[in-house]
Protein backbone atom coordinates (compact mmCIF):
# COMPACT_ATOMS: atom_id res chain seq x y z
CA UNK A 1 -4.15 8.39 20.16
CA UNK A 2 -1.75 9.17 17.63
CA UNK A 3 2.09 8.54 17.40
CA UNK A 4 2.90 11.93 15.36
CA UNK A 5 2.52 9.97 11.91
CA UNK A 6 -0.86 11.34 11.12
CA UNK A 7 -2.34 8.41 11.94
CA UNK A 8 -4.17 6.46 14.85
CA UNK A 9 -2.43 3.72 16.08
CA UNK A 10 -5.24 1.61 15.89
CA UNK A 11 -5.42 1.19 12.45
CA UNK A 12 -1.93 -0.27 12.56
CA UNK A 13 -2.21 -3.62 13.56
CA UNK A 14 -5.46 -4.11 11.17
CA UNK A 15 -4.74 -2.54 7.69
CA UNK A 16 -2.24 -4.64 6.70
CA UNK A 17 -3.91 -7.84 7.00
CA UNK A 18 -7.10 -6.83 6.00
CA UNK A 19 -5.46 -4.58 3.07
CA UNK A 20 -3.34 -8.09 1.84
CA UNK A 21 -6.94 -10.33 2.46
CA UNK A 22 -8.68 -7.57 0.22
CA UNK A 23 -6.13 -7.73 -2.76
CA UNK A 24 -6.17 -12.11 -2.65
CA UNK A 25 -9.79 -11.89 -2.43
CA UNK A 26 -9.81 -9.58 -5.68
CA UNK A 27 -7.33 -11.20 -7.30
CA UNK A 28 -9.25 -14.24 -6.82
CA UNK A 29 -12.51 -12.90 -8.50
CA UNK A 30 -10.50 -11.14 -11.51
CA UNK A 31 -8.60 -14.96 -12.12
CA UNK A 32 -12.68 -16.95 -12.04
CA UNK A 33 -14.29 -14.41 -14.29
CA UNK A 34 -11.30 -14.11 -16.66
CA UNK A 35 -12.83 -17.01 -19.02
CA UNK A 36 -16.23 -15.26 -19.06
CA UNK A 37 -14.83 -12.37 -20.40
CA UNK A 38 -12.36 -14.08 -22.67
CA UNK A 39 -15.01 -15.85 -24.34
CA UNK A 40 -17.96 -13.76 -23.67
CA UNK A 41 -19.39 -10.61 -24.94
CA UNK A 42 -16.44 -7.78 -25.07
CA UNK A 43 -18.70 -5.80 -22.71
CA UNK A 44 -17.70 -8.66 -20.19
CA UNK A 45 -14.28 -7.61 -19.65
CA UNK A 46 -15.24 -5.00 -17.17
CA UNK A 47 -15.78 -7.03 -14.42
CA UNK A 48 -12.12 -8.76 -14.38
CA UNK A 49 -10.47 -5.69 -15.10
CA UNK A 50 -11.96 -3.69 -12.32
CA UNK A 51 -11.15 -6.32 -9.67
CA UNK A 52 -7.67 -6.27 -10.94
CA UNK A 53 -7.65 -2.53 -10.71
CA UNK A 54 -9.31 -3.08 -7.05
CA UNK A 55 -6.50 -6.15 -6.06
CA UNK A 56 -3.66 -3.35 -7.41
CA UNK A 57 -5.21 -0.50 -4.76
CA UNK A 58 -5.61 -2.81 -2.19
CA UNK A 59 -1.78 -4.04 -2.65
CA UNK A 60 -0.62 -0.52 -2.85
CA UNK A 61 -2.73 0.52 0.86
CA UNK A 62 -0.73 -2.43 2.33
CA UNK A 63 2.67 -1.92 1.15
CA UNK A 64 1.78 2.01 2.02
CA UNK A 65 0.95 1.15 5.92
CA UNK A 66 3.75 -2.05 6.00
CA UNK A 67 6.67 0.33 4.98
CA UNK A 68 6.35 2.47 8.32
């Protein structure tokens, strides 16, 4: 089933949400461990920065799929 986008319409009514839930949920674990790595070891910073980078793809997917 396809609507001559390239893409099944049964992703459309799901990626959105679960593309917006995905970015608050990383978002959410970059903002707690952000005073770990602020006052931790420099090796620390990993963690918040690659859930940021993770909340930034997820945002990008949902405005991709919301724009159509």
């Amino acid at each position: 089933m396809s609507d001559g986008s390239g893409r099944t319409t049964f992703a459309d009514g799901y990626v959105v949400p679960i593309a917006g839930l995905l970015a608050l949920l990383f978002a959410l674990m970059a903002g707690l461990t952000a005073r770990r790595a602020l006052t931790g070891d420099p090796a620390d910073v990993v963690l918040p920065v690659a859930c940021l980078l993770a909340a930034v793809a997820a945002l990008r997917v949902r405005q991709r799929y919301a724009a159509d």
